[in-house]
N, C-alpha and C. Protein backbone atom coordinates (compact mmCIF):
# COMPACT_ATOMS: atom_id res chain seq x y z
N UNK A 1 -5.92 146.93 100.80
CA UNK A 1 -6.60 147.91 101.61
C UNK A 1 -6.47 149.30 100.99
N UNK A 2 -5.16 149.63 99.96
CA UNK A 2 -4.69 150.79 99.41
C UNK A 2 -6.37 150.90 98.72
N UNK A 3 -6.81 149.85 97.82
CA UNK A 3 -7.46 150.08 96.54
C UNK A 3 -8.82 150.67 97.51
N UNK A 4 -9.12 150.16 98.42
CA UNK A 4 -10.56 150.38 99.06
C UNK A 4 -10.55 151.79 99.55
N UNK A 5 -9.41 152.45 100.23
CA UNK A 5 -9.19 154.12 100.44
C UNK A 5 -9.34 154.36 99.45
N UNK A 6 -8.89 154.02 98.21
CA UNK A 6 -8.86 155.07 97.19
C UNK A 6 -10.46 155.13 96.53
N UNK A 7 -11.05 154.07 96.53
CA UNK A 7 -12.56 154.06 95.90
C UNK A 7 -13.15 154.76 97.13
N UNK A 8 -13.05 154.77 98.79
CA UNK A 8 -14.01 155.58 99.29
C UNK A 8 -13.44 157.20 98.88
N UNK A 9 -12.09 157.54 99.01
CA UNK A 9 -11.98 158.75 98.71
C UNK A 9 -12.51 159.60 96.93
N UNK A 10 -12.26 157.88 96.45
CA UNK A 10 -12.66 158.67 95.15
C UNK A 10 -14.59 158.69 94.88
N UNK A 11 -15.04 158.06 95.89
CA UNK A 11 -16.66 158.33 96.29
C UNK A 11 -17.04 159.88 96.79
N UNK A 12 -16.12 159.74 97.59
CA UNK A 12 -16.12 161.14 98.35
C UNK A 12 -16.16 162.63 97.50
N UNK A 13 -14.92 162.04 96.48
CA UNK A 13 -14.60 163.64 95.62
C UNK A 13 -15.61 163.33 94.56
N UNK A 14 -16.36 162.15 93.94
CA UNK A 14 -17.29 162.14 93.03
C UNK A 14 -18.69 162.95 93.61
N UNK A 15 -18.50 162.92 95.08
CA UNK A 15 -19.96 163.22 95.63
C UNK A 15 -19.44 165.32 96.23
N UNK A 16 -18.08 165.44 96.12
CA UNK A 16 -18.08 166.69 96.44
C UNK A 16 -17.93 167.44 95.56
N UNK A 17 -17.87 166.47 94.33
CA UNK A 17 -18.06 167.58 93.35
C UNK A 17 -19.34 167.68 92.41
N UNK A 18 -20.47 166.26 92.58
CA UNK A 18 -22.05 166.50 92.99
C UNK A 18 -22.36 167.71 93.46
N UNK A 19 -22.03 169.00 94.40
CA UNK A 19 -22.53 169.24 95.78
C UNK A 19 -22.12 170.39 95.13
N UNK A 20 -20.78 170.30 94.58
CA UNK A 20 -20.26 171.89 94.15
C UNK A 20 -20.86 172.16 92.68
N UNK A 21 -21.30 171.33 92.05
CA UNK A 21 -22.10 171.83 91.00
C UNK A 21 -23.96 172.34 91.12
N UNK A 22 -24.31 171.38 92.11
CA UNK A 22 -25.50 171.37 92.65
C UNK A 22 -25.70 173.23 93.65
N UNK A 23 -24.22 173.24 93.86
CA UNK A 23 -24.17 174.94 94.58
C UNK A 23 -24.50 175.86 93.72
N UNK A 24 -23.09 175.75 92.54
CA UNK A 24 -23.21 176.40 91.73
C UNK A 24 -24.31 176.74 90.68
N UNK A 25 -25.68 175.39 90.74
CA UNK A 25 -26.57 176.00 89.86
C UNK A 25 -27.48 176.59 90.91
N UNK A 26 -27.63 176.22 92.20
CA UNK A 26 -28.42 176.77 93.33
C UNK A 26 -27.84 178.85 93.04
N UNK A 27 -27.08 178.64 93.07
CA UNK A 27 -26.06 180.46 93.02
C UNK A 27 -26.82 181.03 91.88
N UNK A 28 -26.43 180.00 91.00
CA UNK A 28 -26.81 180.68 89.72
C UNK A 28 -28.72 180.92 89.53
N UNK A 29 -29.10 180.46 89.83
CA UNK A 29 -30.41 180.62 90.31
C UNK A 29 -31.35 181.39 91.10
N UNK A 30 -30.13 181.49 92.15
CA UNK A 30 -30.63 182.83 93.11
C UNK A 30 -30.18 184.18 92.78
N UNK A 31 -29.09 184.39 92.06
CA UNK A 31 -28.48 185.44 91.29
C UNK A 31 -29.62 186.16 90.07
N UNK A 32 -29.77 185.18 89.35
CA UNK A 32 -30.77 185.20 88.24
C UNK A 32 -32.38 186.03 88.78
N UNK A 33 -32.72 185.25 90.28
CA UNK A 33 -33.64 185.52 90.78
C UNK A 33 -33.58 187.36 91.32
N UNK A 34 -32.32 187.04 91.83
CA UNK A 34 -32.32 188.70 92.12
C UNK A 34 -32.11 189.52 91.43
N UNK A 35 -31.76 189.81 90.26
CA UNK A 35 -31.51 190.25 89.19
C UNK A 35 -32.89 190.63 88.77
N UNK A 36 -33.81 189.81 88.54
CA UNK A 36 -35.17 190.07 88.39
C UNK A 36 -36.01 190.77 89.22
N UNK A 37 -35.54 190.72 90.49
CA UNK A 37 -35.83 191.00 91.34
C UNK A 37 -35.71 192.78 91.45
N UNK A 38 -34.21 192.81 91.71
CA UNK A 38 -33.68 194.32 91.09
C UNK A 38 -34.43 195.18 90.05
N UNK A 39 -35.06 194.50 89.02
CA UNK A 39 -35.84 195.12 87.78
C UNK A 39 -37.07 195.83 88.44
N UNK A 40 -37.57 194.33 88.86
CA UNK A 40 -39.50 195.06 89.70
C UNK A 40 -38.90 196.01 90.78
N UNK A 41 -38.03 195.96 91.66
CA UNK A 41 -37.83 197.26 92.51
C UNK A 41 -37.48 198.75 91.65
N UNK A 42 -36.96 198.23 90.50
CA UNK A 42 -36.64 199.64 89.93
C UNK A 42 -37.71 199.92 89.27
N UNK A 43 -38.86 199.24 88.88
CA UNK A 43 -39.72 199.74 88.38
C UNK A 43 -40.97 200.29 89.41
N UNK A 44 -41.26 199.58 90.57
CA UNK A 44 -41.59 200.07 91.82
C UNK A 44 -41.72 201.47 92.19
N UNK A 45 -39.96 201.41 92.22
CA UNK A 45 -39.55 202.61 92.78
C UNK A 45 -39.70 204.05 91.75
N UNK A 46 -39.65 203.59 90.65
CA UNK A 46 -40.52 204.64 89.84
C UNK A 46 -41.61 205.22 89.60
N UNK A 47 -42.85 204.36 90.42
CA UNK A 47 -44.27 204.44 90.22
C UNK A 47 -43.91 205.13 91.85
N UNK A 48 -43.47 205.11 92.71
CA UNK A 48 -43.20 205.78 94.01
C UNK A 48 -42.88 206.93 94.03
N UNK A 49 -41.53 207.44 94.29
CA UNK A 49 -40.66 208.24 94.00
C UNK A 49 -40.42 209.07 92.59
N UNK A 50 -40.87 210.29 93.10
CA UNK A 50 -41.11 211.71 91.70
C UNK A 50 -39.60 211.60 91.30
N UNK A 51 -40.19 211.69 90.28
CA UNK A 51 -38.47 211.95 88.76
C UNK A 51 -38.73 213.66 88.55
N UNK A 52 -37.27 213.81 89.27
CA UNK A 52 -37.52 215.62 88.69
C UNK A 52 -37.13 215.91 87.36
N UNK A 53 -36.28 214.79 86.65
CA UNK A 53 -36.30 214.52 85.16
C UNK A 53 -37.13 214.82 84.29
N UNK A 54 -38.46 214.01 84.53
CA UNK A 54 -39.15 213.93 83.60
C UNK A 54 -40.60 215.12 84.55
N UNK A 55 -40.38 215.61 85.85
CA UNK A 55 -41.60 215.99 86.40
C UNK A 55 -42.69 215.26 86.54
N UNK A 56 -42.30 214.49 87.11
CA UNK A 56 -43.40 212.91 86.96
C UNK A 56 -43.42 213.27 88.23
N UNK A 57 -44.25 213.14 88.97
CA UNK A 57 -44.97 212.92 90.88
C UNK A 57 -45.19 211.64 90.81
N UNK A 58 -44.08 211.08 92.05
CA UNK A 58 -44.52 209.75 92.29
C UNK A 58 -45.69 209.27 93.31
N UNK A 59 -46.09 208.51 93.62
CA UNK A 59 -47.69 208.47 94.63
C UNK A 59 -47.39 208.54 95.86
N UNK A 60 -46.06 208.30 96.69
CA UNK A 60 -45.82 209.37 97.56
C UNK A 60 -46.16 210.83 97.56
N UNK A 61 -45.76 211.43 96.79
CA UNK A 61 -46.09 212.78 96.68
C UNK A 61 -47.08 212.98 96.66
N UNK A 62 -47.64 212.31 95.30
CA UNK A 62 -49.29 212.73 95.47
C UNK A 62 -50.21 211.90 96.46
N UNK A 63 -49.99 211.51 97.06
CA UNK A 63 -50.34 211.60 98.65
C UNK A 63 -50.41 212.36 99.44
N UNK A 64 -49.25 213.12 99.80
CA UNK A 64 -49.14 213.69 100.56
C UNK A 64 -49.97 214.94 100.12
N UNK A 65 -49.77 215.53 98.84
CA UNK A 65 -50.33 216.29 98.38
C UNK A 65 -52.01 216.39 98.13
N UNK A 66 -52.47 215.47 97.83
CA UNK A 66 -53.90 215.09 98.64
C UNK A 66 -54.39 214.98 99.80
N UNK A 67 -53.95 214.55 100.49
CA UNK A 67 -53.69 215.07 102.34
C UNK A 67 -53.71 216.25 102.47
N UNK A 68 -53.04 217.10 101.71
CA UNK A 68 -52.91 218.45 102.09
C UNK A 68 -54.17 219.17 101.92
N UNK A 69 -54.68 218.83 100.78
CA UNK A 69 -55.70 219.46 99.83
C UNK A 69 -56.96 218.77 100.55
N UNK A 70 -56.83 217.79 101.27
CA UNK A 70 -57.95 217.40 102.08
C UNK A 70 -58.58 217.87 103.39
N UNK A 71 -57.49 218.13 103.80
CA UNK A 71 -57.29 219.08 104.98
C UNK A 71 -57.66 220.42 104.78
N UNK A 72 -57.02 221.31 104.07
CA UNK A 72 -57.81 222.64 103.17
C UNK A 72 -59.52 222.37 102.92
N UNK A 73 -59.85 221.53 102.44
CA UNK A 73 -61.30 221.49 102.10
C UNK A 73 -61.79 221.25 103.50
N UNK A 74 -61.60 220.16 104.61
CA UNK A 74 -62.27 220.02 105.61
C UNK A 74 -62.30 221.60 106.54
N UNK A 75 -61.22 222.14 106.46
CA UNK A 75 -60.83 223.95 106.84
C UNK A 75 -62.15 224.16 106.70
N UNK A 76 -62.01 224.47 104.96
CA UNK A 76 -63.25 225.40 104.21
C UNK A 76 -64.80 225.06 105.01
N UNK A 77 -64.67 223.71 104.62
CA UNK A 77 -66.18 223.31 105.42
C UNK A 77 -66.40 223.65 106.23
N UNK A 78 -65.93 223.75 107.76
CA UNK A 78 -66.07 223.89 108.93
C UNK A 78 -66.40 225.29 108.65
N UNK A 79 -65.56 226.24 108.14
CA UNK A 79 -66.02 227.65 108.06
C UNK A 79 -66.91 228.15 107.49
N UNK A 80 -67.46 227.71 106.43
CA UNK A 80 -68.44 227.88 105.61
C UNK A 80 -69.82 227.79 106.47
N UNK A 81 -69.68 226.20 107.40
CA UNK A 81 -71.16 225.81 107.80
C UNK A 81 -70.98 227.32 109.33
N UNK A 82 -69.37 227.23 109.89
CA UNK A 82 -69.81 228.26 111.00
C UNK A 82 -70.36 229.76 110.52
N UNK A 83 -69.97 229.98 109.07
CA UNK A 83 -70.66 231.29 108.86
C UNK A 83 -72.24 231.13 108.14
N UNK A 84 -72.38 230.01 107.67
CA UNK A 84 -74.12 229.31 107.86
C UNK A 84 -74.68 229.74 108.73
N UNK A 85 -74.50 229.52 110.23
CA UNK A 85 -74.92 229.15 111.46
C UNK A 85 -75.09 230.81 111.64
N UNK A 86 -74.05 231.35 111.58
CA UNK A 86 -74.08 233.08 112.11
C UNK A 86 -74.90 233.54 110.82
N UNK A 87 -74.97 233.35 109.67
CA UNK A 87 -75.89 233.85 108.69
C UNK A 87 -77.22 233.78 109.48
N UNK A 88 -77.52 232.50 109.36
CA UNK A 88 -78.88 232.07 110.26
C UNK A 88 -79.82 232.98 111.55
N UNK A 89 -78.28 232.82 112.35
CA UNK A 89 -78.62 233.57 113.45
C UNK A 89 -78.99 235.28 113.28
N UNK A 90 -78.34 235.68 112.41
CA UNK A 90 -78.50 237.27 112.51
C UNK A 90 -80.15 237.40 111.30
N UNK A 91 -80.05 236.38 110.74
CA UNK A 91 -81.79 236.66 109.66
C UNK A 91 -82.94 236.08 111.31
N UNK A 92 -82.23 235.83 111.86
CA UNK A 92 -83.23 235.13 113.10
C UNK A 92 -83.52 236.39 113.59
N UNK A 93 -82.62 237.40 114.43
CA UNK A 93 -82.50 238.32 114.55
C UNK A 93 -83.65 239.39 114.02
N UNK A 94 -82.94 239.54 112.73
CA UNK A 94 -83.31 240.60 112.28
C UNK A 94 -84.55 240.48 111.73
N UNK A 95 -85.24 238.85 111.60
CA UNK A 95 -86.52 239.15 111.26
C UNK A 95 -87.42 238.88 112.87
N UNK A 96 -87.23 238.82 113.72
CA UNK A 96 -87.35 238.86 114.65
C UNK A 96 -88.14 239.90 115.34
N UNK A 97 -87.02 240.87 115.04
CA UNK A 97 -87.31 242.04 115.37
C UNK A 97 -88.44 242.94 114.35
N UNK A 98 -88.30 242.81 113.05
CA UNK A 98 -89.19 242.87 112.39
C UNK A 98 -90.29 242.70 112.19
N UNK A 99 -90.91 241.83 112.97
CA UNK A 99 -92.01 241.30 112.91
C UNK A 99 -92.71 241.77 114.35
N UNK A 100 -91.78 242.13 115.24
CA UNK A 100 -92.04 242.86 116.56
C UNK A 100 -92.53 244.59 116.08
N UNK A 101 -91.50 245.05 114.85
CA UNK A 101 -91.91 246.54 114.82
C UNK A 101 -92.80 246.21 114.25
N UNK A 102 -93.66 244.92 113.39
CA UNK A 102 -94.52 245.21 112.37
C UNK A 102 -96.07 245.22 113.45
N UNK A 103 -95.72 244.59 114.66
CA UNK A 103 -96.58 244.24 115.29
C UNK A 103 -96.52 245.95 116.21
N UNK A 104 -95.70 246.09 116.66
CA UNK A 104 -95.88 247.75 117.11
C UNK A 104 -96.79 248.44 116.37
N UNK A 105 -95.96 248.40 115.20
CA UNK A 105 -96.65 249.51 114.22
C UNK A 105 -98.49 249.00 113.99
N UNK A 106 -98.55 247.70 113.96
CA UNK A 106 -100.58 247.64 113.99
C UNK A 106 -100.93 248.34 115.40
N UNK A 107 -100.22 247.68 116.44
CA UNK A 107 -100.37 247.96 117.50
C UNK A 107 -101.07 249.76 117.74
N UNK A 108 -100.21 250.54 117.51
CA UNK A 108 -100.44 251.76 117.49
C UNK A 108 -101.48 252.28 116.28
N UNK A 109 -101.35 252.06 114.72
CA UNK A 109 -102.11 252.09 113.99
C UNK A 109 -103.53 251.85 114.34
């Protein structure tokens, strides 16, 4: 009965040490993976995030900084067309009236 414990136990440690090598290349695999992994984030994070090193603007920034500059132009527009509108209005005006003195002036002529 000794010999039959010893073949299941020695089944047992043949199969737990199956399991611990089968870990160890699983580890080694996911290690490897993150490691690679680590690379594309650092390269990521460089195309992101401005290097005051090199003065590089990362596309965060220039985002935001286009936003800004977008906003400024929509400003401009709005003011531009409201002083359009008052341009308009005062040649409305003033030829308006012009055309009233021109009509006086036959008038009396």
């Amino acid at each position: 009965m000794e010999q039959t414990n010893k073949k299941v136990l020695s089944l047992i440690l043949d199969r737990v040490n199956g399991l611990a090598k089968e870990q160890l290349n699983l580890a080694s695999q996911m290690s490897a993976s993150m490691n690679k992994q680590d690379a594309i984030n650092v390269e990521l994070r460089s195309y992101l995030e401005s290097n005051s090193k090199t003065n590089q603007k990362g596309l965060v920034e220039q985002v935001y900084e286009i936003k800004e500059e977008l906003s400024v132009l929509k400003t401009d527009k709005k003011i531009n067309a409201g002083k359009i509108g008052i341009a308009t209005a005062i040649f409305t005006v003033v030829g308006t009236l012009v055309l009233k003195l021109l009509g006086l002036i036959k008038f009396i002529a």
